[in-house]
Protein backbone atom coordinates (compact mmCIF):
# COMPACT_ATOMS: atom_id res chain seq x y z
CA UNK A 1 33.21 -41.47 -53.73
CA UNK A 2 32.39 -38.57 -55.98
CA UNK A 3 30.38 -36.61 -53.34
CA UNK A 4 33.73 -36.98 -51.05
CA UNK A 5 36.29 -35.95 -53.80
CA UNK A 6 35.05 -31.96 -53.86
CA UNK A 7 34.66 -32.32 -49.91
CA UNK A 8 38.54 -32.79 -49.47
CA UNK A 9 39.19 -30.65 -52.42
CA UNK A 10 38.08 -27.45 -49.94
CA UNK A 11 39.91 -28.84 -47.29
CA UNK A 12 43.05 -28.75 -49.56
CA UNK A 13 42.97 -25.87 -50.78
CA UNK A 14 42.20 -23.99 -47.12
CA UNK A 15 45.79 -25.19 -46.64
CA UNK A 16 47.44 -25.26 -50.03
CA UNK A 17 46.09 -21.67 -50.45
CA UNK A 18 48.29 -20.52 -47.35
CA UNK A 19 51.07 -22.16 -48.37
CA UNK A 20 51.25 -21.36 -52.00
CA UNK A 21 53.61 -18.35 -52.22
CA UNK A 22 56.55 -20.10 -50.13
CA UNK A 23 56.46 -23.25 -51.87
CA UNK A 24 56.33 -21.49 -55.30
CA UNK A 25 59.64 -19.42 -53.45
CA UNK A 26 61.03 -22.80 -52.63
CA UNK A 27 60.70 -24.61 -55.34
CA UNK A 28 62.63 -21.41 -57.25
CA UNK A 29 65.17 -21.79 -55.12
CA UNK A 30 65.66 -25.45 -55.71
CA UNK A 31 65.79 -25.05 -59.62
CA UNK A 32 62.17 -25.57 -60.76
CA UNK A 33 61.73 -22.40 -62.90
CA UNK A 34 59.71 -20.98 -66.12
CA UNK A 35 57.38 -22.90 -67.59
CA UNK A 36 57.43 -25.72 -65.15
CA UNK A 37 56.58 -23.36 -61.95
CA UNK A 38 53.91 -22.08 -63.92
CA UNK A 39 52.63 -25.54 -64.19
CA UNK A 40 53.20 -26.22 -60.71
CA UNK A 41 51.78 -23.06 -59.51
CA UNK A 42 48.30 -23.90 -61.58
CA UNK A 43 47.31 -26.52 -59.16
CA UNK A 44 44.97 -24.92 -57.52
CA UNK A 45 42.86 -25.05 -60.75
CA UNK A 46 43.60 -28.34 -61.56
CA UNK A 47 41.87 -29.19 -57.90
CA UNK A 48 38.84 -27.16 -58.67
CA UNK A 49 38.60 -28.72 -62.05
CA UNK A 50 38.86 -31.61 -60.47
CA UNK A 51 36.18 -30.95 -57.72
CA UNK A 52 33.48 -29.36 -60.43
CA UNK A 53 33.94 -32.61 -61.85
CA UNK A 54 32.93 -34.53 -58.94
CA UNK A 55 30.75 -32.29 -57.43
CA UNK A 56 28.80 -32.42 -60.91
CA UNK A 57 29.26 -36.19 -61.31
CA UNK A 58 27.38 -36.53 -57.42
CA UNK A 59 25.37 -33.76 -58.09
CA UNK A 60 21.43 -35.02 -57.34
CA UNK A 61 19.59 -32.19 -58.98
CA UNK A 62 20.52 -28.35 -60.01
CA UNK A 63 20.25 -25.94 -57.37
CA UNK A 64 17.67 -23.54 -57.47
CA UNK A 65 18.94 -20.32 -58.48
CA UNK A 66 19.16 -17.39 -56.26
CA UNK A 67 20.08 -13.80 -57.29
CA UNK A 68 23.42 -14.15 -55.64
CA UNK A 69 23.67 -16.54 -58.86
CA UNK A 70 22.56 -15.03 -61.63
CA UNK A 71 24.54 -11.98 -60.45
CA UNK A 72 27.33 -14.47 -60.17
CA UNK A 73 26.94 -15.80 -63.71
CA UNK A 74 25.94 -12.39 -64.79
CA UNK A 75 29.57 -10.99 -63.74
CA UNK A 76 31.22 -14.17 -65.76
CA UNK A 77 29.29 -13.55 -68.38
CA UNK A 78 31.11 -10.11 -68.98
CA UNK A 79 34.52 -11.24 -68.01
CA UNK A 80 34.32 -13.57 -70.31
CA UNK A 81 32.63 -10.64 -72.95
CA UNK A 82 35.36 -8.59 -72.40
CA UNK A 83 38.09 -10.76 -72.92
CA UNK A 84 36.64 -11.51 -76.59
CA UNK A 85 36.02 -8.10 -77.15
CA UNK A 86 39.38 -6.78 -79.12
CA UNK A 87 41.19 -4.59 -77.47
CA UNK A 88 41.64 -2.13 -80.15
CA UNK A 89 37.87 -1.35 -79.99
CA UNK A 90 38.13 -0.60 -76.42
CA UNK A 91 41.99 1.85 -76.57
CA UNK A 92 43.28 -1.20 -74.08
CA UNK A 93 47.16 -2.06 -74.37
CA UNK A 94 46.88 -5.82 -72.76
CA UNK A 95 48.75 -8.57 -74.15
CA UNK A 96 47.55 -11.86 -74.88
CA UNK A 97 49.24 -13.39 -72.16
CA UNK A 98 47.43 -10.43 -69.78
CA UNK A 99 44.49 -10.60 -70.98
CA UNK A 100 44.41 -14.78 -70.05
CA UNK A 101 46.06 -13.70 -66.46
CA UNK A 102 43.09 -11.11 -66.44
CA UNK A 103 40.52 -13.90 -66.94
CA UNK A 104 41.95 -16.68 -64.99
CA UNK A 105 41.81 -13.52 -61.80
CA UNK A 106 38.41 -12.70 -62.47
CA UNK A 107 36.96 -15.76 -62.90
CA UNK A 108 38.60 -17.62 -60.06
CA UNK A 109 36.41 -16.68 -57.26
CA UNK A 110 33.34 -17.36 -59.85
CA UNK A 111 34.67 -20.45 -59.92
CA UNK A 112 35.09 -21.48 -56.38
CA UNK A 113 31.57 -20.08 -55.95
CA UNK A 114 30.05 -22.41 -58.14
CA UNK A 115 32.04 -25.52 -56.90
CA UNK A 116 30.55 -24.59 -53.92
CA UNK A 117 26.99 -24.46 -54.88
CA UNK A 118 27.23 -27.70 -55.98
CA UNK A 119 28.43 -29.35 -52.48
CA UNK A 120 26.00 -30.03 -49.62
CA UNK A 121 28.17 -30.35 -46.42
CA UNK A 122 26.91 -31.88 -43.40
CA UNK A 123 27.65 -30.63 -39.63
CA UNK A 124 30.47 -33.20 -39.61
CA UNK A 125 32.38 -32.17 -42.88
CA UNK A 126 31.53 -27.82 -41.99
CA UNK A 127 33.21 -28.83 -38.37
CA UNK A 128 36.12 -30.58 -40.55
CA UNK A 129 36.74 -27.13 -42.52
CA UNK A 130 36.23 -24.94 -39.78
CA UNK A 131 38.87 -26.44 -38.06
CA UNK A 132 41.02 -26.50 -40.59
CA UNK A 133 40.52 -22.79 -41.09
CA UNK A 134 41.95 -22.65 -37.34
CA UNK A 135 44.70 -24.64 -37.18
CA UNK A 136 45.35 -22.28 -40.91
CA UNK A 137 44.91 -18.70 -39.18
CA UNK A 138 47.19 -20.16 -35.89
CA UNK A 139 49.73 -21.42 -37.90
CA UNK A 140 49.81 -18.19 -39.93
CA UNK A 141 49.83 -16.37 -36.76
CA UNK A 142 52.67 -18.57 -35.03
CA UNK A 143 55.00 -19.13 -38.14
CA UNK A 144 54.95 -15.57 -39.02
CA UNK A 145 55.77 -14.01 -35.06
CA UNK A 146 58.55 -16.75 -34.87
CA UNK A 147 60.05 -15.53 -38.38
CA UNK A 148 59.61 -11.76 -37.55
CA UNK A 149 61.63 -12.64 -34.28
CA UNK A 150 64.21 -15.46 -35.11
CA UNK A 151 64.65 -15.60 -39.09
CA UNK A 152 67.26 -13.05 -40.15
CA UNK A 153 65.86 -10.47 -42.86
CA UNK A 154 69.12 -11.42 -44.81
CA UNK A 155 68.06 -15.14 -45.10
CA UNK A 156 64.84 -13.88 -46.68
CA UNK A 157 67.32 -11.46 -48.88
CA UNK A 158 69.51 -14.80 -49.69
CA UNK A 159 66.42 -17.20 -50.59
CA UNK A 160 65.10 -17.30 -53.95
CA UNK A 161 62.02 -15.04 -52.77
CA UNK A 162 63.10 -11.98 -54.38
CA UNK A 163 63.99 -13.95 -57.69
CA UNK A 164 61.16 -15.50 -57.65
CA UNK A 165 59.01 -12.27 -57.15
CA UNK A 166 60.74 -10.53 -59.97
CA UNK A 167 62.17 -13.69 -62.43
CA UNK A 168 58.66 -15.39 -62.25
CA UNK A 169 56.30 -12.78 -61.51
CA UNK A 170 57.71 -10.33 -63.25
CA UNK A 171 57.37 -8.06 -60.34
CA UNK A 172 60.27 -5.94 -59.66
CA UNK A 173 60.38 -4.60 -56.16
CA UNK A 174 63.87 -1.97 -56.02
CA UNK A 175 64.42 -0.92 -52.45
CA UNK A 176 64.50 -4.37 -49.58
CA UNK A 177 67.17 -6.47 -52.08
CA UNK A 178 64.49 -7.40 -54.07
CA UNK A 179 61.99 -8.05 -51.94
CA UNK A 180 58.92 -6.62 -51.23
CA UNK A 181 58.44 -2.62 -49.55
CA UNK A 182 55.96 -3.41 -47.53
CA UNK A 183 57.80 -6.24 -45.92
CA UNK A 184 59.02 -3.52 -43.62
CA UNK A 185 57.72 -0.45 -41.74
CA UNK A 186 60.16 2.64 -42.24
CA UNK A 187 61.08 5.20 -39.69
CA UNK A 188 62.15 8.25 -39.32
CA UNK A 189 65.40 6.87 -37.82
CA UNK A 190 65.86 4.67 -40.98
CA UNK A 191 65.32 2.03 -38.33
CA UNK A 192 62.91 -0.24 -40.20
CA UNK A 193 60.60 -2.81 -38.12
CA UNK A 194 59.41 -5.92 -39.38
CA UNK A 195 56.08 -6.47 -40.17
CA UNK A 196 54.38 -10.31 -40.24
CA UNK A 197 54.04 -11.96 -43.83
CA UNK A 198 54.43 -15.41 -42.70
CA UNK A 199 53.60 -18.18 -45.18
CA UNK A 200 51.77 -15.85 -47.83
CA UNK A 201 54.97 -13.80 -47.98
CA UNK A 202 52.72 -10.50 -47.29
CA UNK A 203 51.70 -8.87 -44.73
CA UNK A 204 48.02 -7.84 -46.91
CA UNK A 205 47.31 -11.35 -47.88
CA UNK A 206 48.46 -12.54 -44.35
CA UNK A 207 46.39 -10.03 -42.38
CA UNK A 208 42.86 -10.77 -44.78
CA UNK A 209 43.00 -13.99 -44.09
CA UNK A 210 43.33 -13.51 -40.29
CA UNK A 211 40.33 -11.03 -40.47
CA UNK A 212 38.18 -14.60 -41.59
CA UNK A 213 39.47 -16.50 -39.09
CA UNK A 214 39.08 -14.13 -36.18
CA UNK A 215 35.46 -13.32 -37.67
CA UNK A 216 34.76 -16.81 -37.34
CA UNK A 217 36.40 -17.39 -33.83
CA UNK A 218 34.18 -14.47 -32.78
CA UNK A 219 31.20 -16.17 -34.24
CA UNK A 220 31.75 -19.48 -32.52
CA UNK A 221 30.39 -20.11 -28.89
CA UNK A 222 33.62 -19.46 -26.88
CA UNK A 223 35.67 -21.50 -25.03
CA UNK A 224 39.02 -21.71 -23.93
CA UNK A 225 40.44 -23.19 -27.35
CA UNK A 226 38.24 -21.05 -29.62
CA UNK A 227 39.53 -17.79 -26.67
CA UNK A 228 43.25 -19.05 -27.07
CA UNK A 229 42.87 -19.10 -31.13
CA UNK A 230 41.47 -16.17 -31.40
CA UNK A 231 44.18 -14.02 -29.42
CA UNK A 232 46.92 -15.64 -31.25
CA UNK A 233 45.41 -14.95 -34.24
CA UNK A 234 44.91 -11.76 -33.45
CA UNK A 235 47.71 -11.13 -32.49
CA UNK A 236 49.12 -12.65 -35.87
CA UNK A 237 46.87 -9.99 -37.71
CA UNK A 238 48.17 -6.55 -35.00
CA UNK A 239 51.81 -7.95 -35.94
CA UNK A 240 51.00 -8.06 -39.78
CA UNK A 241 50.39 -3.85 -39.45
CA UNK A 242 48.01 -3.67 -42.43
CA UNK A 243 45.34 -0.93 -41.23
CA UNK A 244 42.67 -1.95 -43.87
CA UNK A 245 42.70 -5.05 -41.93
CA UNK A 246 42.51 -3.31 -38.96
CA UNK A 247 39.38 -1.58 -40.23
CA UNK A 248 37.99 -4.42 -41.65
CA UNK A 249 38.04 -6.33 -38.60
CA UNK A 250 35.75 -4.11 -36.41
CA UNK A 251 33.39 -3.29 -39.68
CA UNK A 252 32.77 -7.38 -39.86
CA UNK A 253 32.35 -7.90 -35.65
CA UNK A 254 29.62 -4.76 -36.16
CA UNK A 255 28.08 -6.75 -39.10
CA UNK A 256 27.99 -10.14 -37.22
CA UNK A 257 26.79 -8.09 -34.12
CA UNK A 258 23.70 -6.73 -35.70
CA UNK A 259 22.69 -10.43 -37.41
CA UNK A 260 23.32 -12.12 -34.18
CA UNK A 261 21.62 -9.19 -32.30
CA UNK A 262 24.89 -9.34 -29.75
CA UNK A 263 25.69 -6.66 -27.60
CA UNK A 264 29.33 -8.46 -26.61
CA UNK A 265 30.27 -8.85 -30.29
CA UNK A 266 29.79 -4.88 -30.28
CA UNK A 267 31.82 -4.30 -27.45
CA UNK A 268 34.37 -6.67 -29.00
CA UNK A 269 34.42 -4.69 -31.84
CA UNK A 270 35.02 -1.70 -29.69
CA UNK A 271 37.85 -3.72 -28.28
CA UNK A 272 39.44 -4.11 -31.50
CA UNK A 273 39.36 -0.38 -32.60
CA UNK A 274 41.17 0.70 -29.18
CA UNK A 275 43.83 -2.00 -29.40
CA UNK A 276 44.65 -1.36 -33.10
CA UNK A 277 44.54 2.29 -32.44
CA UNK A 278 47.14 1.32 -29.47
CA UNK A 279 49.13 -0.97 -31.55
CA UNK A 280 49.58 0.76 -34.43
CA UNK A 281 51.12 4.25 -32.64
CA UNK A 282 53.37 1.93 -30.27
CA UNK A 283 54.39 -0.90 -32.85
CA UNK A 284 57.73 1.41 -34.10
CA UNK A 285 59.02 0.93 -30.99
CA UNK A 286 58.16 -2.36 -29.72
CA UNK A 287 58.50 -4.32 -33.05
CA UNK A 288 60.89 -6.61 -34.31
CA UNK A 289 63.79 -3.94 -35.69
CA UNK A 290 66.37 -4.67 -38.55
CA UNK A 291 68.79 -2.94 -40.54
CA UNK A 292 69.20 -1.96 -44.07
CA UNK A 293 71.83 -2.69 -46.35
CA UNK A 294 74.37 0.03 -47.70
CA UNK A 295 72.22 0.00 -51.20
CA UNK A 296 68.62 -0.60 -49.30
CA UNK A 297 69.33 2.82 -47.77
CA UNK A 298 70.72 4.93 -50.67
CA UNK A 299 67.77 4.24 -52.50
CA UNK A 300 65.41 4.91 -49.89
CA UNK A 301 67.22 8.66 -49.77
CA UNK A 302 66.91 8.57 -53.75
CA UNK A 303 63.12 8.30 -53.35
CA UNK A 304 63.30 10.55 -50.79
CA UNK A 305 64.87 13.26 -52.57
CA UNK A 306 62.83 12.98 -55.59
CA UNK A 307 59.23 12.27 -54.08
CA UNK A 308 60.48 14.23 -50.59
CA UNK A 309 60.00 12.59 -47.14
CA UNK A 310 56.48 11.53 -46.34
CA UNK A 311 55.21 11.54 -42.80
CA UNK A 312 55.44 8.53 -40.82
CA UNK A 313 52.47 9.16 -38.38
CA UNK A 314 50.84 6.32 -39.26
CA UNK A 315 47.54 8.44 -38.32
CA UNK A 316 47.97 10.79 -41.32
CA UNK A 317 46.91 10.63 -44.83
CA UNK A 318 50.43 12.14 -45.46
CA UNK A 319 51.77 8.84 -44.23
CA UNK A 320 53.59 7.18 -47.64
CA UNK A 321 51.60 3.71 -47.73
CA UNK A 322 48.08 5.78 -46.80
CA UNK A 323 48.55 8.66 -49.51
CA UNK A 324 49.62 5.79 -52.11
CA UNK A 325 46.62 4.01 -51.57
CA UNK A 326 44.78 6.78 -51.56
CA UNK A 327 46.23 8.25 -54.93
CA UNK A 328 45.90 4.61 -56.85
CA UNK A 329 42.00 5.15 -55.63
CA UNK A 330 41.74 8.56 -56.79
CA UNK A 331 43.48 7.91 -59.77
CA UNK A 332 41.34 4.48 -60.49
CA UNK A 333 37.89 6.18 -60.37
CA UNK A 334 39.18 9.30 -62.44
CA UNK A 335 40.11 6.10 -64.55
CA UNK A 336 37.04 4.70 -64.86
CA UNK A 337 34.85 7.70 -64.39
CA UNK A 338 35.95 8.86 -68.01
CA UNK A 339 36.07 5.41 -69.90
CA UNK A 340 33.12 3.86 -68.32
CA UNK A 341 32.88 1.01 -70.81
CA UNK A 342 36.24 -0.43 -69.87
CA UNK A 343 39.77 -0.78 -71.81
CA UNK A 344 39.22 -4.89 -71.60
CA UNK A 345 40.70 -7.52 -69.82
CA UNK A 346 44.46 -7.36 -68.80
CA UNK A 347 44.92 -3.08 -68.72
CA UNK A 348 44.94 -2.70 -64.41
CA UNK A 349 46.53 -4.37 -61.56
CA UNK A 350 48.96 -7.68 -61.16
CA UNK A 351 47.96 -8.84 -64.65
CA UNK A 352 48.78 -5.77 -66.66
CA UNK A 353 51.81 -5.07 -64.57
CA UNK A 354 53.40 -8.20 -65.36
CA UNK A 355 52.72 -7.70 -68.71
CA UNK A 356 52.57 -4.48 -70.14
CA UNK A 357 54.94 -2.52 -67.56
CA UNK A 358 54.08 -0.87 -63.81
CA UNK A 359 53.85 2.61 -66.01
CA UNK A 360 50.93 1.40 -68.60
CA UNK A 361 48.45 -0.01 -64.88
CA UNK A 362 45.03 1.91 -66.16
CA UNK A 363 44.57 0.97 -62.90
CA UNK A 364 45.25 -0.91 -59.33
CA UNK A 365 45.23 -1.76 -56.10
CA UNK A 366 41.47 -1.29 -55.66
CA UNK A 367 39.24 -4.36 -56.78
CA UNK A 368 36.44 -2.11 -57.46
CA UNK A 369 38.48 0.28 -59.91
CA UNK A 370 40.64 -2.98 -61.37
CA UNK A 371 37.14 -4.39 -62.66
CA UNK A 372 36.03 -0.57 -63.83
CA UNK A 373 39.00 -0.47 -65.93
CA UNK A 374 38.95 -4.11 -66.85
CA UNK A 375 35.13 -4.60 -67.45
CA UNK A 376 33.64 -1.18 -67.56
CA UNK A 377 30.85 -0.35 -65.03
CA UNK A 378 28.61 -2.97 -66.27
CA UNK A 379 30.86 -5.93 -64.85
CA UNK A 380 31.81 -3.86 -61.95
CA UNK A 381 28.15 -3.12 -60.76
CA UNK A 382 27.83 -7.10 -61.69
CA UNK A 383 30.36 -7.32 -59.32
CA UNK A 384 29.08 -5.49 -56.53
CA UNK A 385 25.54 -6.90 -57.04
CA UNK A 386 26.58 -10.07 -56.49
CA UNK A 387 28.27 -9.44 -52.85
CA UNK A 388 25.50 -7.76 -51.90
CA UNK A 389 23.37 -10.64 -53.28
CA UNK A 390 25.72 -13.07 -51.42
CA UNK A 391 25.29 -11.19 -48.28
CA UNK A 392 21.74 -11.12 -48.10
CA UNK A 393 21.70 -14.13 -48.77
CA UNK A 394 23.76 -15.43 -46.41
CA UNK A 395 22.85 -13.64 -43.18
CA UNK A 396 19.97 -15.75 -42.31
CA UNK A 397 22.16 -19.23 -42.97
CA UNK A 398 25.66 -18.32 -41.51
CA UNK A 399 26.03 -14.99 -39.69
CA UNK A 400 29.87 -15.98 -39.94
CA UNK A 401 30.04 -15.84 -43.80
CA UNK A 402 27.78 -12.97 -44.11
CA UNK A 403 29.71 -10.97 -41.99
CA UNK A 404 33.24 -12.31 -43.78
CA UNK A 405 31.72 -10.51 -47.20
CA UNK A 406 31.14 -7.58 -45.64
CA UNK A 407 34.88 -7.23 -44.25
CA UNK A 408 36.32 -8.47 -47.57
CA UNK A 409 33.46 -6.16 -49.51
CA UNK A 410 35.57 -2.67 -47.16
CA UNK A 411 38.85 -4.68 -48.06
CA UNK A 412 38.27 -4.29 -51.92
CA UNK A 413 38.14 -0.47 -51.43
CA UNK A 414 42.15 -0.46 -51.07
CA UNK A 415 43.23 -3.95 -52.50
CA UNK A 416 42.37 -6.38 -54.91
CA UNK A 417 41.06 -9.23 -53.02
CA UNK A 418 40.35 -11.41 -56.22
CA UNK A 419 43.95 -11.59 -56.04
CA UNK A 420 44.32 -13.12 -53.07
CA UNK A 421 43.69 -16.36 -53.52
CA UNK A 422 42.74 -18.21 -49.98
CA UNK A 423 39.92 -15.14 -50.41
CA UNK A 424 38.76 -15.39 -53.35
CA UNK A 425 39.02 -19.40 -53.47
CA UNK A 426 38.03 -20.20 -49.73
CA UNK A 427 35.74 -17.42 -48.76
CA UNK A 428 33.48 -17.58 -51.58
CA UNK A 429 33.28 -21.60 -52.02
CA UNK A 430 31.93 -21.78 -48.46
CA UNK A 431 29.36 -18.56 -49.08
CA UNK A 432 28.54 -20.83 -51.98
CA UNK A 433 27.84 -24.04 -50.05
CA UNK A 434 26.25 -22.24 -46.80
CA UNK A 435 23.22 -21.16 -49.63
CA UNK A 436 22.72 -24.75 -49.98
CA UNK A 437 21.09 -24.75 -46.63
CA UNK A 438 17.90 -24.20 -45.28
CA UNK A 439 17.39 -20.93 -43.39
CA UNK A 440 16.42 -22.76 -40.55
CA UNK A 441 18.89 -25.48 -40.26
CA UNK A 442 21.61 -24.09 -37.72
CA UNK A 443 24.59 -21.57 -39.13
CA UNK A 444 27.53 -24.14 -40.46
CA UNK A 445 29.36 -21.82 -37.38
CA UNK A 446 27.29 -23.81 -35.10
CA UNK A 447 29.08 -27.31 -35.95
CA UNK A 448 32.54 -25.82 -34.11
């Protein structure tokens, strides 16, 4: 029974991890605020507690350790450092309260990992999660084109999202009523299109995930199901408009290419880059259009005024969403480049934002610069060694997984993919249980 318990556990939180955000939303809505959506909103760690547990109880001997895990336990070991370390000997401005959002962040996919080291999974129970990882990225894909299409921005407006983005988060988003920027595309024409979010209630975290999913589609022999999947997920991912997934994409079917030794995966990469390239220059005009309100649009022309109007070729590194991510990079390894020992836990991204103000970030967006401000360079080259660890490890056991650390190793560059939970949960779990195989024993791809 214990062997089963951590088995399930993945298999819950493939799907609880999608769904996460809009229950949390929901459950604002309906009254359950505070303290008690905080407690609601930790279950995902009281599943992996429970599955370590389990998996530990079943557990018939300790893995042998590879350097993917002592890089692993390496990196923890300097989260956890850092958090000790007092801030005042470091000129960091977290808060309690950031510095234990900082830790629970960096330590979560650390955590999954090692859950997942500790769980063999036959052919029958990899073909269980695979599918579920499916039916996840088609659902994603479905709910989110029927919402873009048929839900009413002003129901999203009306629903406790934005209260529950600001109230509970404590992330204040000025110009879409509360919710969200990027929930939109702007045009020139104030005409703003819609972009997919779907159950994550983002377009990034929606989009990632679909780049897994279509990675492993790709990896899969093809059929007509896995064919159908994969173009509605894809799909899904074009309608989500986030271009680091669009690069991503390609950079992981190259990466599976060259392990599989595929000439079709490289032409399906090829594939990809032309229909993004497409997409991206017609979606203005063929997406789902909405309006703004009467306050929506004066402050857009506030900004506008004092920042001035930033191209919207979506092609140029003028373009508003491109030069911001580019300036938060910039900005991050200037950051990091002159206080290479860090500032300690809870001074860059979500964390700090939430709790020491949007105008004291040291850093964010970028998971590499996040952990250089957060950890210094030791825990962010801990970091890095351990991906590339996990990949070289992995690309003799699944080609799949391998291929999904490369894509999410590019997606770090511009977002901080520790944040997003199915990722940094999901992803890195499974990398941790594919190690427990043999090199020989067939890819856990292989059992779809």
């Amino acid at each position: 029974m214990s062997a089963r318990v951590p088995r399930v556990a993945l298999l819950v939180l493939a799907v609880g991890l999608a769904l996460h955000n809009l229950a949390m939303a929901l459950l604002w809505q309906a009254g359950v605020r505070n303290t008690a959506l905080d407690v609601a909103a930790a279950w995902k760690e009281a599943v992996l507690v429970v599955a370590f547990v389990a998996a530990v109880a079943a557990v018939g001997s300790v893995p042998r350790l590879f350097w993917a895990d002592r890089l692993a336990l390496a990196y923890g070991a300097l989260v956890v450092l850092y958090w000790l370390l007092p801030q005042s000997w470091l000129d960091g401005d977290a808060t309690a309260k950031g510095e234990l959002y900082a830790l629970r962040h960096h330590l979560l996919p650390l955590g999954a990992y090692v859950l997942g080291r500790l769980v063999t999974l036959d052919r029958t129970w990899w073909r269980r999660i695979l599918l579920t990882l499916v039916v996840v990225g088609c659902g994603l894909a479905a709910w989110g084109l029927i919402d873009v299409y048929l839900v009413p921005l002003q129901w999203w407006r009306d629903s406790g999202v934005p209260d529950w983005f600001s109230q509970q988060l404590g992330l204040a988003y000025r110009c879409l009523s509360g919710l969200p920027e990027n929930w939109i595309l702007n045009t020139s024409e104030e005409t703003p299109v819609r972009r997919l979010v779907s159950t994550f209630l983002s377009p990034l975290a929606t989009g990632y995930t679909l780049v897994i999913v279509c990675l492993l589609l790709a990896a899969v022999r093809p059929r007509r199901w896995t064919i159908a999947a994969g173009a509605l997920a894809y799909a899904g991912l074009l309608w989500t408009h986030t271009r680091a997934a669009l690069i991503a994409l390609p950079v992981g079917l190259l990466v599976l290419a060259a392990l599989r030794r595929s000439a079709p995966l490289v032409g399906l990469a090829a594939a990809s880059v032309v229909a993004s390239l497409v997409f991206v220059a017609v979606f203005p005009t063929i997406g789902p259009s909405t309006s703004y309100t009467t306050a929506e649009l004066m402050c857009l022309r506030q900004n506008a005024a004092q920042q001035g109007v930033a191209s919207d070729d979506p092609f140029s590194a003028g373009e508003s969403s491109t030069s911001s991510h580019l300036t938060a990079l910039r900005d991050g390894i200037r950051t990091v480049a002159r206080h290479p020992w860090g500032f300690g836990l809870g001074n860059s991204g979500v964390s700090a934002s939430r709790t020491i103000g949007s105008e004291n970030v040291k850093a964010g967006e970028s998971t590499y610069t996040e952990l250089g401000v957060d950890t210094g360079v030791l825990g962010l080259v801990a970091f890095v060694g351990w991906l590339v660890a996990l990949f070289l490890g992995l690309r003799g056991r699944s080609p799949w997984l391998a291929s999904s650390v490369a894509a999410i190793a590019v997606l770090g560059l511009q977002t901080d993919v520790i944040g997003i939970h199915w990722l940094s949960v999901v992803v890195f779990a499974l990398a941790g249980a594919a190690l427990r195989a043999s090199p020989d024993d067939p890819p856990p791809e292989a059992a779809l």
